[in-house]
C-alpha atoms as a PDB file:
ATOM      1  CA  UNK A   1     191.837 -26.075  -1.817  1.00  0.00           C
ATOM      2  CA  UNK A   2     192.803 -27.057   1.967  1.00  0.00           C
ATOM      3  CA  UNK A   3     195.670 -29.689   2.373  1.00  0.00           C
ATOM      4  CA  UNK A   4     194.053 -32.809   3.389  1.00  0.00           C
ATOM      5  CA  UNK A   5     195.908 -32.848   6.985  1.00  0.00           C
ATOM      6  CA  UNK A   6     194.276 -29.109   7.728  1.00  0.00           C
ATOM      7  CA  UNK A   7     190.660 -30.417   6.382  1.00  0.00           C
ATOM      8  CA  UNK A   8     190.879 -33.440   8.381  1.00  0.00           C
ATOM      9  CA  UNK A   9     192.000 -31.152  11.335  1.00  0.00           C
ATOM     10  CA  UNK A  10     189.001 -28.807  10.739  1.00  0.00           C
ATOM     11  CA  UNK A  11     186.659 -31.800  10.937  1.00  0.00           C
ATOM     12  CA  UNK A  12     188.418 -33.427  13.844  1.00  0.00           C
ATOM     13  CA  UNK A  13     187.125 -30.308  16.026  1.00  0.00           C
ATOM     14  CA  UNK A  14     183.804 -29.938  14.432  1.00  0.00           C
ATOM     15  CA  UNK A  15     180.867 -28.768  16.760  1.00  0.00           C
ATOM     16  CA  UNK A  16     178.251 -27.771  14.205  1.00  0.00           C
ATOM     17  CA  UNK A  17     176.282 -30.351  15.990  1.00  0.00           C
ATOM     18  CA  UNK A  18     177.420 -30.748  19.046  1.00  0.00           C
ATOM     19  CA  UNK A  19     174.193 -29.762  20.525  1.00  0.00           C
ATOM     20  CA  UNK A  20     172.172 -32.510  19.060  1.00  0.00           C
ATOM     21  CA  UNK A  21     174.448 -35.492  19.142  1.00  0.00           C
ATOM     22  CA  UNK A  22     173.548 -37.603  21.830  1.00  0.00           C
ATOM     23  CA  UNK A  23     177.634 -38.980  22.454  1.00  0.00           C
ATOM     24  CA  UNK A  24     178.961 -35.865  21.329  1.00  0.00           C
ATOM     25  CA  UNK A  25     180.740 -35.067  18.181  1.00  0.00           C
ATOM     26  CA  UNK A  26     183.643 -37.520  17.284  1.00  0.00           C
ATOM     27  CA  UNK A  27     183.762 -37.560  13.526  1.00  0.00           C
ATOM     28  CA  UNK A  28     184.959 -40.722  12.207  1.00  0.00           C
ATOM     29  CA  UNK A  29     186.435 -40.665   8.345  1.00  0.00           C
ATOM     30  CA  UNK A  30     189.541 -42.928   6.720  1.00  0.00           C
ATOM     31  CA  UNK A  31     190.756 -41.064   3.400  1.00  0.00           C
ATOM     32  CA  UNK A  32     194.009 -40.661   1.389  1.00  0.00           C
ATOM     33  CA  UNK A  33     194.509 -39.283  -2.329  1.00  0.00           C
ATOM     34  CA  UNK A  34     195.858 -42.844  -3.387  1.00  0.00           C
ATOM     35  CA  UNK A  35     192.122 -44.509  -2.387  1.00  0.00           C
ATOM     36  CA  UNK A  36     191.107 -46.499  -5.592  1.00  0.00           C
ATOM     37  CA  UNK A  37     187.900 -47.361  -3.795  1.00  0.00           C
ATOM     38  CA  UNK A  38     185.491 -44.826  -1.871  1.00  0.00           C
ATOM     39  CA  UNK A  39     182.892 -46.498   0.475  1.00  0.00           C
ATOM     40  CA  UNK A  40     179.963 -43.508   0.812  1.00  0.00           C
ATOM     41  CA  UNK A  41     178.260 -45.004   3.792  1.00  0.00           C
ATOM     42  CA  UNK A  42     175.724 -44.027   6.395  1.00  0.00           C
ATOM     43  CA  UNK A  43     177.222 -42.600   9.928  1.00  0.00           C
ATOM     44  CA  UNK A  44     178.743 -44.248  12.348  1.00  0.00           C
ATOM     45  CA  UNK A  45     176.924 -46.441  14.846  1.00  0.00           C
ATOM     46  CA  UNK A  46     177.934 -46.445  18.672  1.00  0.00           C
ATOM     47  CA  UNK A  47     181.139 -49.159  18.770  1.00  0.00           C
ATOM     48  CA  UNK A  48     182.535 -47.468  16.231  1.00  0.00           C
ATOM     49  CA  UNK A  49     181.863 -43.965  17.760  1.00  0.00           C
ATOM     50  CA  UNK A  50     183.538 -45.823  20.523  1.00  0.00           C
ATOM     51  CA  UNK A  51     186.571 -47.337  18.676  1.00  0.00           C
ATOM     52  CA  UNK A  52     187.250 -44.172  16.317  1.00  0.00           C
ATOM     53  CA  UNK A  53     187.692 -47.008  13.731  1.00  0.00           C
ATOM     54  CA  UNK A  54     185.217 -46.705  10.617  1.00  0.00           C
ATOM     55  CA  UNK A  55     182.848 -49.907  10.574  1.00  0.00           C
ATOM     56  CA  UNK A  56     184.430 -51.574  13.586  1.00  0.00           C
ATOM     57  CA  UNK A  57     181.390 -53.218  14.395  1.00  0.00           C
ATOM     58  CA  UNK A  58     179.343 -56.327  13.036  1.00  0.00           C
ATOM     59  CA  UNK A  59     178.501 -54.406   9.921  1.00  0.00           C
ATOM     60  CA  UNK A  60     181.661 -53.621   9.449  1.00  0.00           C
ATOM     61  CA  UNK A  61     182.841 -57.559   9.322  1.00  0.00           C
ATOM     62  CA  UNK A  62     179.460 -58.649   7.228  1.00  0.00           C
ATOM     63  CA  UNK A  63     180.676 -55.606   4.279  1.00  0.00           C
ATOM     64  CA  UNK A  64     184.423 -57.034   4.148  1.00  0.00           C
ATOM     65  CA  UNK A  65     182.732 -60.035   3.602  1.00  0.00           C
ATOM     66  CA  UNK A  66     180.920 -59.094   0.654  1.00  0.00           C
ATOM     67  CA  UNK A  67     183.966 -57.560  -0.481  1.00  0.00           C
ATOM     68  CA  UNK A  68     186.134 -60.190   0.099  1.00  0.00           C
ATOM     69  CA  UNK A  69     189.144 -58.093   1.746  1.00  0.00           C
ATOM     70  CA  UNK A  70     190.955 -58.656   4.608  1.00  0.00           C
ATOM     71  CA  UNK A  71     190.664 -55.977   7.990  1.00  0.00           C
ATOM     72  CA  UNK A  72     194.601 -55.301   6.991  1.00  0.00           C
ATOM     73  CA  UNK A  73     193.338 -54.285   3.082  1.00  0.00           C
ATOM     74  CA  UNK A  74     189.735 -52.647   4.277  1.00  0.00           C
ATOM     75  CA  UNK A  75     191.453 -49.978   7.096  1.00  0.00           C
ATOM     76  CA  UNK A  76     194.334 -49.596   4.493  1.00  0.00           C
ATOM     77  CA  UNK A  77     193.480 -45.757   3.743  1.00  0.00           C
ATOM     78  CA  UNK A  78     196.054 -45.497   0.661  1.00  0.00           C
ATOM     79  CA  UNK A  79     193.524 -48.649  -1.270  1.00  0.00           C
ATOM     80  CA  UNK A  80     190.381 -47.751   0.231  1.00  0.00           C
ATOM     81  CA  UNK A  81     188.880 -44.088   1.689  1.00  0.00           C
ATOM     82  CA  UNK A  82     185.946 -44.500   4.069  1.00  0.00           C
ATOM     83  CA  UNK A  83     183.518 -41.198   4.321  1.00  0.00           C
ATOM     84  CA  UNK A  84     180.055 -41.412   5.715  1.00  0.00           C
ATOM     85  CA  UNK A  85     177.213 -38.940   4.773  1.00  0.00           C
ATOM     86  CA  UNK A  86     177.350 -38.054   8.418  1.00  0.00           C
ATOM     87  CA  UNK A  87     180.689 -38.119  10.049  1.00  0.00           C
ATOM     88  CA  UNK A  88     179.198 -38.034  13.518  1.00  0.00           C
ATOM     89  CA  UNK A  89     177.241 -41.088  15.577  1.00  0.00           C
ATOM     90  CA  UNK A  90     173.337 -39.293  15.110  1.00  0.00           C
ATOM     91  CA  UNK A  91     171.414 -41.232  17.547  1.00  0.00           C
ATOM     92  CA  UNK A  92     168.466 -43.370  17.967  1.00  0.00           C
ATOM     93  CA  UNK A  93     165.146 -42.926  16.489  1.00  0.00           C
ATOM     94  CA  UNK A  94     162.303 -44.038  19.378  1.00  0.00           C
ATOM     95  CA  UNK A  95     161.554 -48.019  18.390  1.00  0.00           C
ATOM     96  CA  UNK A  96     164.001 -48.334  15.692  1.00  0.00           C
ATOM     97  CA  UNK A  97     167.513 -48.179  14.757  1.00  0.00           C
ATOM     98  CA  UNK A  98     169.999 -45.083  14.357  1.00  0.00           C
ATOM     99  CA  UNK A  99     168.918 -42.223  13.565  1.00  0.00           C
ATOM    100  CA  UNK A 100     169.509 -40.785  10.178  1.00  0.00           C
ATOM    101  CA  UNK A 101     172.939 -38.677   9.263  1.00  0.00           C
ATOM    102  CA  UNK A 102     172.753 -34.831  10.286  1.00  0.00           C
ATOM    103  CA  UNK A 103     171.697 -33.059   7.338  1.00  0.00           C
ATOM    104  CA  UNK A 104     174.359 -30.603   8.660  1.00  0.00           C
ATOM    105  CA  UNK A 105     177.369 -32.732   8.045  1.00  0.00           C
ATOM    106  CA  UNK A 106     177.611 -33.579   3.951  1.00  0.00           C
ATOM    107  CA  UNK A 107     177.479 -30.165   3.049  1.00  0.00           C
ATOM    108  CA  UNK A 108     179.958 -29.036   5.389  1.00  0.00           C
ATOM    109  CA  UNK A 109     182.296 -31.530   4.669  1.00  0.00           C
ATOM    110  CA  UNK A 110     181.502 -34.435   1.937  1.00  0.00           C
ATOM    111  CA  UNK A 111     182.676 -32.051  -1.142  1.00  0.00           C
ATOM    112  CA  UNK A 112     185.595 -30.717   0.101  1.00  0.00           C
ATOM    113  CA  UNK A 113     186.871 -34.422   1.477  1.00  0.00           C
ATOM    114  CA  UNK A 114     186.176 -36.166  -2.174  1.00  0.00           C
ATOM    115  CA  UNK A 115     187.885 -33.482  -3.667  1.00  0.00           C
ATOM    116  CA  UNK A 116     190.727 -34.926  -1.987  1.00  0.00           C
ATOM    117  CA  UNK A 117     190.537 -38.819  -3.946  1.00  0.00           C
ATOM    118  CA  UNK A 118     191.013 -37.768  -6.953  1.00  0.00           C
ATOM    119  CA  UNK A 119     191.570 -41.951  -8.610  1.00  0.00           C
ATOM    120  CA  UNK A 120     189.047 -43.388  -7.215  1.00  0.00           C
ATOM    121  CA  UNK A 121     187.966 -46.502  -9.496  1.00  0.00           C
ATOM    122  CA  UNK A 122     184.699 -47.468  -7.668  1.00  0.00           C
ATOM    123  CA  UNK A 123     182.535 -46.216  -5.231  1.00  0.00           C
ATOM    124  CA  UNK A 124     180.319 -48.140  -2.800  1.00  0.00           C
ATOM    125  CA  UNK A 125     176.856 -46.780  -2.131  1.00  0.00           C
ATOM    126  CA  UNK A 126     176.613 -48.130   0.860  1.00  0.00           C
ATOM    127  CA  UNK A 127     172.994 -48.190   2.375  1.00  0.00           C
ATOM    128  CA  UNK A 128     169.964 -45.768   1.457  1.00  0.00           C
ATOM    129  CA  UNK A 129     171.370 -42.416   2.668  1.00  0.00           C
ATOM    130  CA  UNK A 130     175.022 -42.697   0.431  1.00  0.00           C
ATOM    131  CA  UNK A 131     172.477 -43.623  -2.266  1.00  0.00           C
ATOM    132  CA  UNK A 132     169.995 -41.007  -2.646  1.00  0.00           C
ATOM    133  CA  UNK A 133     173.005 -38.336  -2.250  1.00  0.00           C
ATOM    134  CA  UNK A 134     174.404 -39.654  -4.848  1.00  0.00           C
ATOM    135  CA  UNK A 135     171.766 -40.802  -6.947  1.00  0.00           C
ATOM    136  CA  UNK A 136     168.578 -39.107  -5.960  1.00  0.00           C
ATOM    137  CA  UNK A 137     165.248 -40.537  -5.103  1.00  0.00           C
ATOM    138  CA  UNK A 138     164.831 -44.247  -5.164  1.00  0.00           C
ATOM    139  CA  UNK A 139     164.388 -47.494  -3.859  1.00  0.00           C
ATOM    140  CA  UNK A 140     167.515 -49.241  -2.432  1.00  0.00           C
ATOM    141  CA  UNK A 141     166.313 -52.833  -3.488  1.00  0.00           C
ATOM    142  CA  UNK A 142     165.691 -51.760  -6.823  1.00  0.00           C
ATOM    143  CA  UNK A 143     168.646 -49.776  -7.206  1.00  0.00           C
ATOM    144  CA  UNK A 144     170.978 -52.998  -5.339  1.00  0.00           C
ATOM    145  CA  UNK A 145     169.353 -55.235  -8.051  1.00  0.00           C
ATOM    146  CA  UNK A 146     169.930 -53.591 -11.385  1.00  0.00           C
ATOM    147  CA  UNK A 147     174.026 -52.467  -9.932  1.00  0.00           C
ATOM    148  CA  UNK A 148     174.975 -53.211 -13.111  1.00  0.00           C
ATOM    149  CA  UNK A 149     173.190 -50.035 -14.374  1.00  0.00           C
ATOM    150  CA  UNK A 150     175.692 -48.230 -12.231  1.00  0.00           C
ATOM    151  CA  UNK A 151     179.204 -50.256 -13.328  1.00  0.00           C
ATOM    152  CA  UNK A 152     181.930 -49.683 -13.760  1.00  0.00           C
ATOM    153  CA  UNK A 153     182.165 -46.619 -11.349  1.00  0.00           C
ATOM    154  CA  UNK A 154     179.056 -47.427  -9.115  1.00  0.00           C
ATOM    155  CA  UNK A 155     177.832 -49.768  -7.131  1.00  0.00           C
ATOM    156  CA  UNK A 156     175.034 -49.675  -5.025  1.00  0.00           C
ATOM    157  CA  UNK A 157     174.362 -52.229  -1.693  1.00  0.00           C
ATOM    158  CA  UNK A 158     172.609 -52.647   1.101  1.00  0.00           C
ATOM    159  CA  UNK A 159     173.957 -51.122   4.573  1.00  0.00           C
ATOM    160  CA  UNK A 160     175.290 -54.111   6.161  1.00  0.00           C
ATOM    161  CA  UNK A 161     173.671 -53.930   9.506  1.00  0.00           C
ATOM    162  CA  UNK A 162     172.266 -56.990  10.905  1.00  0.00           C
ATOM    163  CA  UNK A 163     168.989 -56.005   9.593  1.00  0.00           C
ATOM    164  CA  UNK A 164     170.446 -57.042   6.492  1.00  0.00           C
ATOM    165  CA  UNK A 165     170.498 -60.820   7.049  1.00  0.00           C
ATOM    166  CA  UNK A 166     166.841 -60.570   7.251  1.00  0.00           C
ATOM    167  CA  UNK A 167     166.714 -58.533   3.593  1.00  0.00           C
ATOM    168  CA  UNK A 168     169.171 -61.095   1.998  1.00  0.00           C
ATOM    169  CA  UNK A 169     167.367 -64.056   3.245  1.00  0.00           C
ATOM    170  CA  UNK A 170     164.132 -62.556   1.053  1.00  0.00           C
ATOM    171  CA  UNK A 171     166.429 -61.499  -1.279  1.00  0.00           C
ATOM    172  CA  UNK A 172     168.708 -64.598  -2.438  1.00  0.00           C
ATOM    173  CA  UNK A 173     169.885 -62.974  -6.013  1.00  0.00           C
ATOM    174  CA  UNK A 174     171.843 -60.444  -3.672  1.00  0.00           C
ATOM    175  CA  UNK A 175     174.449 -63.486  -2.645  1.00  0.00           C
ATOM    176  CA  UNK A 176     174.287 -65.275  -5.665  1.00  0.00           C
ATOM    177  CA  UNK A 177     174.413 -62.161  -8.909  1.00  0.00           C
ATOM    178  CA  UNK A 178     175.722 -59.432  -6.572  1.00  0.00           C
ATOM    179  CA  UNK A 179     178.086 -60.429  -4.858  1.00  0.00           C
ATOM    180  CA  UNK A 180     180.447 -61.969  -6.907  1.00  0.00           C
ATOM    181  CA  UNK A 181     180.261 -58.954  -8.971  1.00  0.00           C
ATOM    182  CA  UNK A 182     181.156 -56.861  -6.154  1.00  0.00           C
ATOM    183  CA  UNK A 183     184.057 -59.265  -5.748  1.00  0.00           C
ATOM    184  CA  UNK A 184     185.327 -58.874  -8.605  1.00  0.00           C
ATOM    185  CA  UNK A 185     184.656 -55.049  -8.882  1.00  0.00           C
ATOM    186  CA  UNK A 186     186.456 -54.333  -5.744  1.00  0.00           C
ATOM    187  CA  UNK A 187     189.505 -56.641  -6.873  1.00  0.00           C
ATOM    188  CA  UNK A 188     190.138 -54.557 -10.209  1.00  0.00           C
ATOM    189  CA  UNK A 189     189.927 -51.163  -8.711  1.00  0.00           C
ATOM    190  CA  UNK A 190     192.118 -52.333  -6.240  1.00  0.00           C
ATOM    191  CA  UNK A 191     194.395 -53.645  -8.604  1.00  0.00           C
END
């Protein structure tokens, strides 16, 4: 197995889909061996494709707010490792939000990085795309309401775009049963 630092270095001059991306490849990950949490998210959107910085964006404050953790804890790469299913800003899809991930990008690189967090306590499906990787075909509001099917090393959630508001607001068990199981989730595996 690659050291991290030469894996991360491989991925930092990725072009396997250069051609496609509509900023250009700029792959965005946050990983150490220490993580005790793994957030499996979608791809990056365009501020944080912009800032470098993994979930630096709206959706970004709404999911430390489920979790309850500061900025200083969430960007704190030694507690928490950060690795999208695409690693690369995808796009746009005509009258809708981003694009998916590039099918390209997981199996180029999602193995080989989660070989590197070996103690990771919990892992945060984060979003549709991080779930049916990991999970397989489903529905993500069916999967988000029975998380506890999933504990102690799962647990599946919305992506916290602002479309999410919208989903919570005709969803009201997600802030009230979820939630404060996430809370505490994230607090042990953290601890």
């Amino acid at each position: 197995m690659k050291s991290l630092d030469s894996l991360l270095t491989e991925i930092r001059v990725c072009r396997a889909c250069a051609d496609v991306l509509p900023l250009g490849p700029r792959p965005i990950v946050q990983l150490s061996p220490t993580a005790r949490i793994l957030i499996a998210s979608q791809a990056p959107g365009t501020k944080v494709h912009d800032s470098g910085i993994p979930f630096s964006d709206a959706s970004g404050d709404r999911l430390r707010e489920w979790m309850r953790v500061s900025a200083e804890e969430f960007y704190d790469e030694r507690r928490i490792a950060i690795v999208p299913m695409g690693l690369c800003y995808p796009g746009r899809l005509p009258g809708s939000g981003d694009a998916p991930p590039r099918p390209e990008c997981a199996p180029l690189w999602r193995d080989r990085l989660l070989a590197h967090v070996p103690d990771v306590r919990l892992t945060l499906l984060v979003g549709s795309y991080a779930q049916a990787d990991a999970l397989g075909p489903g529905k993500m509001t069916e999967r988000v309401m029975g998380f506890r099917d999933y504990l102690p090393a799962i647990f599946p959630l919305p992506h916290p775009s602002w479309r999410s508001r919208h989903w919570a607001a005709r969803n009201p068990w997600f802030g009230a049963d979820v939630l404060p199981v996430l809370r505490d989730a994230v607090r042990r595996a953290l601890a």
